[in-house]
PDB file of N, CA and C in Angstrom:
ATOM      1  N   UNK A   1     -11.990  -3.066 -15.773  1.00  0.00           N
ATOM      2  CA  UNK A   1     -11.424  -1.859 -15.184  1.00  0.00           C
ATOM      3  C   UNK A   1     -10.567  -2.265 -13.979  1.00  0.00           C
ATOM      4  N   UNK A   2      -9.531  -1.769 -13.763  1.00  0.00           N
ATOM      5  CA  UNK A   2      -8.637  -1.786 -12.707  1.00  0.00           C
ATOM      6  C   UNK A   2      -8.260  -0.987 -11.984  1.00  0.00           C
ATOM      7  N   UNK A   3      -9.590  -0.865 -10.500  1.00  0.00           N
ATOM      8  CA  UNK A   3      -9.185   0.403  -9.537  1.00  0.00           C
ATOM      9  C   UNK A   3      -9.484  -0.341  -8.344  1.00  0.00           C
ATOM     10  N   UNK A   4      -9.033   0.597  -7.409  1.00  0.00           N
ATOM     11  CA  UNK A   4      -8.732  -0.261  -6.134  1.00  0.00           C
ATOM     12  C   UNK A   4      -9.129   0.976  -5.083  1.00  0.00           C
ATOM     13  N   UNK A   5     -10.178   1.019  -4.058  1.00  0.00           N
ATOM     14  CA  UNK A   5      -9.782   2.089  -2.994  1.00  0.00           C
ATOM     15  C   UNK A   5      -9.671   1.677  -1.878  1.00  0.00           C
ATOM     16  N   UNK A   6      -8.691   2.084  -1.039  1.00  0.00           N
ATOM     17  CA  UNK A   6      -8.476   1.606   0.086  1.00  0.00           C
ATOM     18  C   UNK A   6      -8.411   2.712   0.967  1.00  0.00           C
ATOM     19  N   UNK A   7      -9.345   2.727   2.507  1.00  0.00           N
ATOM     20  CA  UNK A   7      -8.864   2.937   3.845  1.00  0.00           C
ATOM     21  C   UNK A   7      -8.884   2.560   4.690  1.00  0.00           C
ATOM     22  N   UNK A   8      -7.895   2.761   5.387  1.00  0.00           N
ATOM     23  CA  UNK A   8      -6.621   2.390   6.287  1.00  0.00           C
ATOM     24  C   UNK A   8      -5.285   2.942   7.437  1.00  0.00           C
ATOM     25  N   UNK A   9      -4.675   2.057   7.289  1.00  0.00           N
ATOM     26  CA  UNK A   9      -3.498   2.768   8.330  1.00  0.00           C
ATOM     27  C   UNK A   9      -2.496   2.180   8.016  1.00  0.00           C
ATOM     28  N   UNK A  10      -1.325   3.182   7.681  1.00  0.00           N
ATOM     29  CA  UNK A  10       0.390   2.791   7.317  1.00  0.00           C
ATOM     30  C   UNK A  10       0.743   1.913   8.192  1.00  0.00           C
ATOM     31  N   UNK A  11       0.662   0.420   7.633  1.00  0.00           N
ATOM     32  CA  UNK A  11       1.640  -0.145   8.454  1.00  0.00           C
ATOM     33  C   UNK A  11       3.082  -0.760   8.753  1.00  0.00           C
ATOM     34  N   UNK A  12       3.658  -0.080   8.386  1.00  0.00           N
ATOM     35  CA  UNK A  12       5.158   0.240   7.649  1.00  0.00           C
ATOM     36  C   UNK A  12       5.714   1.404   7.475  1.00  0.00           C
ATOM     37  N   UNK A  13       6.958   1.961   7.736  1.00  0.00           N
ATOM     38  CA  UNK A  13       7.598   3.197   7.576  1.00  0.00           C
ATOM     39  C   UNK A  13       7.589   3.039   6.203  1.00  0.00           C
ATOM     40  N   UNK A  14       7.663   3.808   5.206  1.00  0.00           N
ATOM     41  CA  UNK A  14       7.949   4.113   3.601  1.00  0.00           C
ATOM     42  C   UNK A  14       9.116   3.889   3.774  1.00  0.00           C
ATOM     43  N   UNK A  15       9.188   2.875   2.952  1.00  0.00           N
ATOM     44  CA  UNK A  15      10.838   2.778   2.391  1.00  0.00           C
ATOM     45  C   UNK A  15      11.251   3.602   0.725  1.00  0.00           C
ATOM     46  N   UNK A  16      12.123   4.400   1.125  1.00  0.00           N
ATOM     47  CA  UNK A  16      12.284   5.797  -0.153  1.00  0.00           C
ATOM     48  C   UNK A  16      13.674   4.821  -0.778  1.00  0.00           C
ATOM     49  N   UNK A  17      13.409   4.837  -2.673  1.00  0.00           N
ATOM     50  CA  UNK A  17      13.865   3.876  -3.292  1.00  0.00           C
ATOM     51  C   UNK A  17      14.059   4.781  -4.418  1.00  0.00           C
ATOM     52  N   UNK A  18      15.488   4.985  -5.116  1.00  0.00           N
ATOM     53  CA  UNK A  18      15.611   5.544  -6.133  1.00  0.00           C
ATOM     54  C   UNK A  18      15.962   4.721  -7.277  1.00  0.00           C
ATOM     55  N   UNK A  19      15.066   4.689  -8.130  1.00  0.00           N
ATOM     56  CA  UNK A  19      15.517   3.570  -9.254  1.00  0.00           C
ATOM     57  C   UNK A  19      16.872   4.391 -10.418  1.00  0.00           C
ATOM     58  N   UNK A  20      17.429   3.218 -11.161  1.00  0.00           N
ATOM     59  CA  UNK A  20      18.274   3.393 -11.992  1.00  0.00           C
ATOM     60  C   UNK A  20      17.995   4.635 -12.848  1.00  0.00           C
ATOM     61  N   UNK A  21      16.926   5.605 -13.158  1.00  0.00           N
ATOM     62  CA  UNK A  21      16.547   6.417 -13.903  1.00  0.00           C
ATOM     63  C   UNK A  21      16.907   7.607 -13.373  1.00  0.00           C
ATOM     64  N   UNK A  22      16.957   7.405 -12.052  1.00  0.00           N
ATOM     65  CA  UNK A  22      16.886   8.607 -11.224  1.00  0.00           C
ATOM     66  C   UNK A  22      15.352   8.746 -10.250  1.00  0.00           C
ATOM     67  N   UNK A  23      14.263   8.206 -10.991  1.00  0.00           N
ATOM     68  CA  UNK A  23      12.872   8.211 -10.340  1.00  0.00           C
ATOM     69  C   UNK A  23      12.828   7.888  -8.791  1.00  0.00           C
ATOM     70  N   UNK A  24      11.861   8.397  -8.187  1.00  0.00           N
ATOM     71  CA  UNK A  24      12.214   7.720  -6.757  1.00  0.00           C
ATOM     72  C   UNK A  24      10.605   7.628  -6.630  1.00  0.00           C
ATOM     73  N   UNK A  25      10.592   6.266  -5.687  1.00  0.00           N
ATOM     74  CA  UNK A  25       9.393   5.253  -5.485  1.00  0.00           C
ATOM     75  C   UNK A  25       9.367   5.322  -3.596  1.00  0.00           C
ATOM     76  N   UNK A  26       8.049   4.917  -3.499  1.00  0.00           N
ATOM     77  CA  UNK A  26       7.974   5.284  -1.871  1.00  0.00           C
ATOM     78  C   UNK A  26       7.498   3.486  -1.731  1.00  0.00           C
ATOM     79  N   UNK A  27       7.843   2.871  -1.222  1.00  0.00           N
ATOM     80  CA  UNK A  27       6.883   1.543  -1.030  1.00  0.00           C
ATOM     81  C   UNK A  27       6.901   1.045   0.506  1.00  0.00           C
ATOM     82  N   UNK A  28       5.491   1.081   0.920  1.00  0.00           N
ATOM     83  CA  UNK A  28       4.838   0.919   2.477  1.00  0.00           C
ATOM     84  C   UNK A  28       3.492  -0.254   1.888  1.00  0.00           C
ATOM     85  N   UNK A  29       3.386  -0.671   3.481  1.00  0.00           N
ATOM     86  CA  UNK A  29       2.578  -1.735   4.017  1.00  0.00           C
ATOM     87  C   UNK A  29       1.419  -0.883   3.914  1.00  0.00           C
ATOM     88  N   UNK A  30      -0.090  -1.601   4.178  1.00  0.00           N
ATOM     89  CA  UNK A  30      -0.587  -0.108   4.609  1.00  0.00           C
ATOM     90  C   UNK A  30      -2.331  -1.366   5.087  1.00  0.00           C
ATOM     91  N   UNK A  31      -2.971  -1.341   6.230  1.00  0.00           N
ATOM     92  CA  UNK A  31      -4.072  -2.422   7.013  1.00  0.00           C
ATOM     93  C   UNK A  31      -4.677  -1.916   6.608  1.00  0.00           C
ATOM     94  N   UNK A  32      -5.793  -2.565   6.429  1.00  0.00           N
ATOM     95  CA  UNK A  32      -7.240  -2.350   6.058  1.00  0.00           C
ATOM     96  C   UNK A  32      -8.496  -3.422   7.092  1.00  0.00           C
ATOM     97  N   UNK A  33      -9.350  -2.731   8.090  1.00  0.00           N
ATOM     98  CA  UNK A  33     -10.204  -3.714   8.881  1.00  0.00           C
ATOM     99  C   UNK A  33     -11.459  -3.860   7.906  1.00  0.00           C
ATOM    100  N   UNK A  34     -12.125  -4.932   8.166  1.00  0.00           N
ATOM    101  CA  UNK A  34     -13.368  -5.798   8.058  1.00  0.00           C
ATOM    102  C   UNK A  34     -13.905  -6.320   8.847  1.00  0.00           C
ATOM    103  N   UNK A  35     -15.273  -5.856   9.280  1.00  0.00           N
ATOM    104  CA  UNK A  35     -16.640  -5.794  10.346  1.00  0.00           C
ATOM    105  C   UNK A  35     -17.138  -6.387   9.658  1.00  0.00           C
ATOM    106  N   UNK A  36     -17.240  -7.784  10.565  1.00  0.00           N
ATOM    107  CA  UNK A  36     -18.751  -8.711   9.619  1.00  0.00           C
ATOM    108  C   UNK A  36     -19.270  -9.564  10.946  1.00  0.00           C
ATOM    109  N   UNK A  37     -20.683  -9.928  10.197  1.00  0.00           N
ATOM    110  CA  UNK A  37     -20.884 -11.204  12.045  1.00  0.00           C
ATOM    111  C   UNK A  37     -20.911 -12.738  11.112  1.00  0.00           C
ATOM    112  N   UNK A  38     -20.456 -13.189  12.279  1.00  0.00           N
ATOM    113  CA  UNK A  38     -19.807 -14.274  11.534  1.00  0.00           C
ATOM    114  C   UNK A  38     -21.718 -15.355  11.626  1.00  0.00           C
ATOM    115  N   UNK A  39     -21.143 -16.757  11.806  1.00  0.00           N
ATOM    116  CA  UNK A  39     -22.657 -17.440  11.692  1.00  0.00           C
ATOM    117  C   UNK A  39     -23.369 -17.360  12.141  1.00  0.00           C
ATOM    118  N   UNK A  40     -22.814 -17.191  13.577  1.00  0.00           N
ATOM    119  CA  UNK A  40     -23.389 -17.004  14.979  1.00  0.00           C
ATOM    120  C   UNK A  40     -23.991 -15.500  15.192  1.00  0.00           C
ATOM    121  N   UNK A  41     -23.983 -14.929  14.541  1.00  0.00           N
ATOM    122  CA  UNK A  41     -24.150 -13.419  14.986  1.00  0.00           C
ATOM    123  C   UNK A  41     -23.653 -12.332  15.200  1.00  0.00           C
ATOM    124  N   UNK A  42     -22.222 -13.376  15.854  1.00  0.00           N
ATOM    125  CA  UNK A  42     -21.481 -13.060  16.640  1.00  0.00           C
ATOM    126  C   UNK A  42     -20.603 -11.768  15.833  1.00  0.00           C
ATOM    127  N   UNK A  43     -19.918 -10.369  16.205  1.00  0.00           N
ATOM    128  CA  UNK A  43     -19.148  -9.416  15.569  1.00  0.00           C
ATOM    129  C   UNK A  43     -17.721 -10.111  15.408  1.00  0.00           C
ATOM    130  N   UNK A  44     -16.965  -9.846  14.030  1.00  0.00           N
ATOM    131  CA  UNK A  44     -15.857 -10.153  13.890  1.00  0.00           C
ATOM    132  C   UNK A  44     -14.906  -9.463  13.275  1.00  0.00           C
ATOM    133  N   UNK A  45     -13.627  -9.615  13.289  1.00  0.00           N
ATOM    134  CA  UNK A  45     -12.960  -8.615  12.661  1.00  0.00           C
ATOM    135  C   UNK A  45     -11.972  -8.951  11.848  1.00  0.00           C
ATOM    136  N   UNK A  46     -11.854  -8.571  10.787  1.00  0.00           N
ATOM    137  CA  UNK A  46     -10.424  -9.075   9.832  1.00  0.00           C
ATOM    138  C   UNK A  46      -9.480  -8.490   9.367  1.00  0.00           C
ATOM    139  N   UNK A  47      -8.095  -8.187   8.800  1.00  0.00           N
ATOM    140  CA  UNK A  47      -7.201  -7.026   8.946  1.00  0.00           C
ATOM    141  C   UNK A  47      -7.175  -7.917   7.699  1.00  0.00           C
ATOM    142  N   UNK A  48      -6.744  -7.330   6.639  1.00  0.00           N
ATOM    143  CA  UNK A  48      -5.639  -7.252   5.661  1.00  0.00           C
ATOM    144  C   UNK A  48      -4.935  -6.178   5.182  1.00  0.00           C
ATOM    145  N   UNK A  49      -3.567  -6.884   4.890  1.00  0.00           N
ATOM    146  CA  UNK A  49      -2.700  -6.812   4.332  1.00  0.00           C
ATOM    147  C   UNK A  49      -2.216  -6.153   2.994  1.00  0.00           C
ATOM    148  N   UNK A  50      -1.745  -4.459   2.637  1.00  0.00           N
ATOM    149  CA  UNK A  50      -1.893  -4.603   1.124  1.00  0.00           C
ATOM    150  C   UNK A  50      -0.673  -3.735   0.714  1.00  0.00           C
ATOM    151  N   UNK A  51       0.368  -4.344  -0.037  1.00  0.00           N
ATOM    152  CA  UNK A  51       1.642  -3.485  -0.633  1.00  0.00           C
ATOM    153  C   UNK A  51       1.250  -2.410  -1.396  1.00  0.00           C
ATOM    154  N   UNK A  52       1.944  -1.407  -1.180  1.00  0.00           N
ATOM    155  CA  UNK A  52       1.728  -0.241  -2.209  1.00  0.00           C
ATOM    156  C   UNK A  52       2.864   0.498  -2.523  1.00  0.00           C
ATOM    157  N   UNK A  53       2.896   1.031  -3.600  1.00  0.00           N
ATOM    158  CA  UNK A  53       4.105   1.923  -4.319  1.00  0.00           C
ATOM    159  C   UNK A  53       3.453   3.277  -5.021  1.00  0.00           C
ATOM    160  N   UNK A  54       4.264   3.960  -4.203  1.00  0.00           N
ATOM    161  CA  UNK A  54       4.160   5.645  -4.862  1.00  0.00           C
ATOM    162  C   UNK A  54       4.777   5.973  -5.358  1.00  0.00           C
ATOM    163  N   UNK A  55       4.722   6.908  -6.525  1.00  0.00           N
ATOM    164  CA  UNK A  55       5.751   7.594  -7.531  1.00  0.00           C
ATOM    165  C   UNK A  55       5.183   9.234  -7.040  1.00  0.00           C
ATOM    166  N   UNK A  56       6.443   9.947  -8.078  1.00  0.00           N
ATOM    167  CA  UNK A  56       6.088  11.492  -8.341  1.00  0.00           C
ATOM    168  C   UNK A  56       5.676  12.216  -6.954  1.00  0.00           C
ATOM    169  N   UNK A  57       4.785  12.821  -7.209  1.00  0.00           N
ATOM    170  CA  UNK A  57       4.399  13.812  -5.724  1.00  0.00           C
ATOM    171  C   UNK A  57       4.527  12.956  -4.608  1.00  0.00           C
ATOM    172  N   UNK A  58       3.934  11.774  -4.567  1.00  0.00           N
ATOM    173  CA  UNK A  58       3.479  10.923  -3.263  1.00  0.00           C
ATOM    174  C   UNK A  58       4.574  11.276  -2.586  1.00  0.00           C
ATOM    175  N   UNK A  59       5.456  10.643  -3.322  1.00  0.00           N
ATOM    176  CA  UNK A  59       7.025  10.168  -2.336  1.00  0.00           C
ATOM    177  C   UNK A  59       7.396  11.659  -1.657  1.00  0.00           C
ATOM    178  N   UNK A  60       7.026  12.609  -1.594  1.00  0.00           N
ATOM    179  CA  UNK A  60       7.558  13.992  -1.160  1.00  0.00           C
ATOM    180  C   UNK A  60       6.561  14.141  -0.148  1.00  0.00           C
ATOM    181  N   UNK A  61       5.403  14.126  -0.301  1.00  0.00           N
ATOM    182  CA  UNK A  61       4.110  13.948   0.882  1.00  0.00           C
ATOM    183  C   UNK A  61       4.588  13.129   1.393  1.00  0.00           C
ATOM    184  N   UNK A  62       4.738  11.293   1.200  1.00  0.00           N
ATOM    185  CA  UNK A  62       5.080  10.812   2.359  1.00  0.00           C
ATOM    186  C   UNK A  62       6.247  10.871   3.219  1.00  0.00           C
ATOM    187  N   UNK A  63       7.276  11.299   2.651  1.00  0.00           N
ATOM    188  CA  UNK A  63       8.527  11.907   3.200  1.00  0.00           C
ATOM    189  C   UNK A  63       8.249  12.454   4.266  1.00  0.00           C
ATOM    190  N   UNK A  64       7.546  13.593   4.269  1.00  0.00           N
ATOM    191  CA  UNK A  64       7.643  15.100   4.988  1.00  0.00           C
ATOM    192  C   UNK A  64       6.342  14.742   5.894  1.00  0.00           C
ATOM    193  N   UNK A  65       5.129  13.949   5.844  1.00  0.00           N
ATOM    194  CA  UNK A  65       4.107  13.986   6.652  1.00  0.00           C
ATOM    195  C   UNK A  65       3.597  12.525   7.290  1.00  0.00           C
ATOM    196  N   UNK A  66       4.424  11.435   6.627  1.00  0.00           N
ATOM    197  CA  UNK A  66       4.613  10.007   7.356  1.00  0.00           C
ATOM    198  C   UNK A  66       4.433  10.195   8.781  1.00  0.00           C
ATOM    199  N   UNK A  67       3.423   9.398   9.616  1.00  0.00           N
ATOM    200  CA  UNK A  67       3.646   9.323  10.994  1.00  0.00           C
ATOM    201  C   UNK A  67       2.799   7.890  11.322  1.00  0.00           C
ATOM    202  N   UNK A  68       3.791   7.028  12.044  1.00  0.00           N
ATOM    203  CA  UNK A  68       3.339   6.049  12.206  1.00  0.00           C
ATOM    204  C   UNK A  68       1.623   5.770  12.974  1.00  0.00           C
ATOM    205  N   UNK A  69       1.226   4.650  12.204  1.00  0.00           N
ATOM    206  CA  UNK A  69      -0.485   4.610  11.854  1.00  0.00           C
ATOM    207  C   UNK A  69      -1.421   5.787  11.606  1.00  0.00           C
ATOM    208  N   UNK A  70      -0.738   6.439  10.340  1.00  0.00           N
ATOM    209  CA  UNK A  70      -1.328   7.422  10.062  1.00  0.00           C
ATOM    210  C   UNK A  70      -2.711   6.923   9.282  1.00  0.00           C
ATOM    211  N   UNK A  71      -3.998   7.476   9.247  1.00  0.00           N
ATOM    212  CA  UNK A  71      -4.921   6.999   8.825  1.00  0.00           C
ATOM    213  C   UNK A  71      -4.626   7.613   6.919  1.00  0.00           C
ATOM    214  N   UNK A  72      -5.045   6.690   5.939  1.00  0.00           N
ATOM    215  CA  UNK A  72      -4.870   7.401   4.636  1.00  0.00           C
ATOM    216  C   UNK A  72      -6.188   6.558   3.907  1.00  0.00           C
ATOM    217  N   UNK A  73      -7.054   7.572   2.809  1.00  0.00           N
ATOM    218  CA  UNK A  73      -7.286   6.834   1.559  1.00  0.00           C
ATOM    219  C   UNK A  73      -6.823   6.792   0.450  1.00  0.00           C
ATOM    220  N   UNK A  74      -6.596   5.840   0.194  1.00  0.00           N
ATOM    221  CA  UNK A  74      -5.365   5.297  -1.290  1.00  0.00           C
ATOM    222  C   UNK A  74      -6.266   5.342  -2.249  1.00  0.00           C
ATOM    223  N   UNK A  75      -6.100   5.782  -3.551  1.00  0.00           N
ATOM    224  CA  UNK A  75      -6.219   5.294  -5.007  1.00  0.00           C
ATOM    225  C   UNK A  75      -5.879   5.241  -5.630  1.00  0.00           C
ATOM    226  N   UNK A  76      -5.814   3.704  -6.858  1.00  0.00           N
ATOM    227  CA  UNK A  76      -4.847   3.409  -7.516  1.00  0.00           C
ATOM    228  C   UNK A  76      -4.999   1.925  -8.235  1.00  0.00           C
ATOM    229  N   UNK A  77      -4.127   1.517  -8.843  1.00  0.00           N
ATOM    230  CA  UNK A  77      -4.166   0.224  -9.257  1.00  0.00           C
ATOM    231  C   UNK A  77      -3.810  -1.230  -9.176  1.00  0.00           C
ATOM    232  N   UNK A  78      -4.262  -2.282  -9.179  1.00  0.00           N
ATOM    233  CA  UNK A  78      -3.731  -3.327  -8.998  1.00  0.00           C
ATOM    234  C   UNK A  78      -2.619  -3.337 -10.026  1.00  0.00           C
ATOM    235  N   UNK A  79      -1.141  -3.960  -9.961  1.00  0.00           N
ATOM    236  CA  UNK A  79      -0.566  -4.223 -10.722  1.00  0.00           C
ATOM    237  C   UNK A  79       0.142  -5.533  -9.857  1.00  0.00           C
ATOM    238  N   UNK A  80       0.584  -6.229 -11.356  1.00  0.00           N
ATOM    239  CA  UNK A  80       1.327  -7.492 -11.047  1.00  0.00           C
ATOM    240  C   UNK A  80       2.723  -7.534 -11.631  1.00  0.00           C
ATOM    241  N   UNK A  81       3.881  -8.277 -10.812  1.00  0.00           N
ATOM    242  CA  UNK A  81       5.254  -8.014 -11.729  1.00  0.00           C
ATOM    243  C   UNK A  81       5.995  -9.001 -10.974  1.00  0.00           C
ATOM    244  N   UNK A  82       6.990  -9.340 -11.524  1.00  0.00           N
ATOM    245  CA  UNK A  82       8.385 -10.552 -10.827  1.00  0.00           C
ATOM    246  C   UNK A  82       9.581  -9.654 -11.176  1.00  0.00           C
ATOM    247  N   UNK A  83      10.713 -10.881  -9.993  1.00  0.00           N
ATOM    248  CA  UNK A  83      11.424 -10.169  -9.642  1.00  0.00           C
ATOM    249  C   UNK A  83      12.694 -11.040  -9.429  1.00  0.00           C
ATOM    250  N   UNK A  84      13.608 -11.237  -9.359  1.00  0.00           N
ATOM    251  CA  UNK A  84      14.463 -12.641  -9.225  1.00  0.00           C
ATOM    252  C   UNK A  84      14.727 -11.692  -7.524  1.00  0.00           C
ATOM    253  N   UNK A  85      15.137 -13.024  -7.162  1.00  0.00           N
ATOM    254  CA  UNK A  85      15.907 -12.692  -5.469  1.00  0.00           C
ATOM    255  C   UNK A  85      17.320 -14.140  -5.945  1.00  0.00           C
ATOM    256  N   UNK A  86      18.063 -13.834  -5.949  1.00  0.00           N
ATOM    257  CA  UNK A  86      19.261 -14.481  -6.112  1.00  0.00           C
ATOM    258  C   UNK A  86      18.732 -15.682  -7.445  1.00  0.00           C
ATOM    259  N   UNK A  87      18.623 -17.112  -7.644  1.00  0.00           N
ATOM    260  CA  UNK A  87      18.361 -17.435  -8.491  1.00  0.00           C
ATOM    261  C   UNK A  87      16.635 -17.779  -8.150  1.00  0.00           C
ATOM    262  N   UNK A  88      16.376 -17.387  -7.582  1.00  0.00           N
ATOM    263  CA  UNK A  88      14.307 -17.618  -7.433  1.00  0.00           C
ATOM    264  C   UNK A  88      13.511 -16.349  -8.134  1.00  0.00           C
ATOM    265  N   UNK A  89      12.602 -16.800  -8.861  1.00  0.00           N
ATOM    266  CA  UNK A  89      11.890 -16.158  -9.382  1.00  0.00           C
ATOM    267  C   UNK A  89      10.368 -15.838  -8.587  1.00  0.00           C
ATOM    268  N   UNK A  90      10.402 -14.173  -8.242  1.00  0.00           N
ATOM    269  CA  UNK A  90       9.336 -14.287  -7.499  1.00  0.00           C
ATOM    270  C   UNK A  90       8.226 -13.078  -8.077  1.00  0.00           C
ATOM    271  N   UNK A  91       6.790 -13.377  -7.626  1.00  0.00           N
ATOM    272  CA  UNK A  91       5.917 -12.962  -8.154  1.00  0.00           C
ATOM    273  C   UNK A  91       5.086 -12.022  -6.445  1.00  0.00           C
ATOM    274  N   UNK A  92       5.061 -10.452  -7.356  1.00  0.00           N
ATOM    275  CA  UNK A  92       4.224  -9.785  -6.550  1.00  0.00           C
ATOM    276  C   UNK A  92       3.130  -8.988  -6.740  1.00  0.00           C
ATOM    277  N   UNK A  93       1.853  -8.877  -5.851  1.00  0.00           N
ATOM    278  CA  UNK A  93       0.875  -7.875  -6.464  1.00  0.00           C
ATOM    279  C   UNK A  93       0.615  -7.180  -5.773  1.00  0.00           C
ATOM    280  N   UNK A  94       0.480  -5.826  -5.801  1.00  0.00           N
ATOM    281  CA  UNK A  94       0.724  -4.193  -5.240  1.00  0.00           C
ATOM    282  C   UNK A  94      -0.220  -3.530  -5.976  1.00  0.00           C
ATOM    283  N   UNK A  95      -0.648  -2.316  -5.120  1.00  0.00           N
ATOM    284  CA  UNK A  95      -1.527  -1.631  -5.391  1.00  0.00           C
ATOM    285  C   UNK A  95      -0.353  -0.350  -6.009  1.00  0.00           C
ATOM    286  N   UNK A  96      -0.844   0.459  -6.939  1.00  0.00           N
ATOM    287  CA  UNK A  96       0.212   1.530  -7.748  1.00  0.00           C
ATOM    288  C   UNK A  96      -0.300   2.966  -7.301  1.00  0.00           C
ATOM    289  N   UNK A  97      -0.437   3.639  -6.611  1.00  0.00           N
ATOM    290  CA  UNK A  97      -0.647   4.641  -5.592  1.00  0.00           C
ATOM    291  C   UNK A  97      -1.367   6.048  -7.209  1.00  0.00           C
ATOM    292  N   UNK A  98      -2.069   6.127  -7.296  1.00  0.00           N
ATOM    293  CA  UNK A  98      -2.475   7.070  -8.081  1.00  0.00           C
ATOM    294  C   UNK A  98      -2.667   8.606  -7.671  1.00  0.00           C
ATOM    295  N   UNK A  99      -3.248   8.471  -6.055  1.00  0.00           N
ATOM    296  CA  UNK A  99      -4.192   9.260  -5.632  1.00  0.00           C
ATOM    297  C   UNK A  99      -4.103   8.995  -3.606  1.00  0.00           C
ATOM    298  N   UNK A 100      -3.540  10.044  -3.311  1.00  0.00           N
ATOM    299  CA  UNK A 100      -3.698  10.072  -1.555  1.00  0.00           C
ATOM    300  C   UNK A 100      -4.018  10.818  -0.529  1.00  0.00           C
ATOM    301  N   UNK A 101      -4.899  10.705   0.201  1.00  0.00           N
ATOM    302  CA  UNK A 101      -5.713  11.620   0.588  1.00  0.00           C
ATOM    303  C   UNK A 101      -5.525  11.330   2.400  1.00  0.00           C
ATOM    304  N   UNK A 102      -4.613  12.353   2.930  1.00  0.00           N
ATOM    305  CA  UNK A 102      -4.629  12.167   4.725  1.00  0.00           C
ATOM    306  C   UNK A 102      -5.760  12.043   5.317  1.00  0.00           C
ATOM    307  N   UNK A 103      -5.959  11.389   6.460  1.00  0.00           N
ATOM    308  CA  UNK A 103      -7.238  11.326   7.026  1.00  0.00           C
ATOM    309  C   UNK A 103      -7.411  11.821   8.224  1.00  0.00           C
TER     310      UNK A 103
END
């Protein structure tokens, strides 16, 4: 199965992207923290990092209610895809925005 939930905070303005079809795609950064104690006991903290792309409704919600480090929970899918950048062939994996919920 391939689901993914994430919350978090936009870290990236949405960049609004209209593909060749006419479709338009929203694609933002978006942090996620991790609380753990490390060997020592000690509290620690970890941020990652996770691309995401919205289709259909999203892109109109994030349009109109985007505000930088807005808190959100995402759901959706891992997907994988390449891409050339001049003659390099490059490989990316993004979460596919199913489901978004303001926080």
């Amino acid at each position: 199965m391939n689901h993914v939930n994430l919350i978090g905070k936009i870290a990236s303005a949405p960049k609004f992207v209209e593909l060749e079809n006419g479709r338009k795609i929203a694609q933002f950064t978006m942090s996620t923290t991790e609380h753990f104690l490390d060997s020592e006991g000690k509290q620690k903290k970890k941020s990652y990092w996770h691309r995401l792309t919205a289709w259909g409704k999203w892109v109109t919600i994030l349009d109109q209610h985007y505000t930088e480090g807005m808190q959100l929970a995402v759901e959706g899918k891992l997907v994988s895809r390449f891409y050339r950048q001049g003659i390099e062939r490059k490989h990316i994996v993004e979460v596919e925005v199913n489901d978004i919920i303001i926080l």
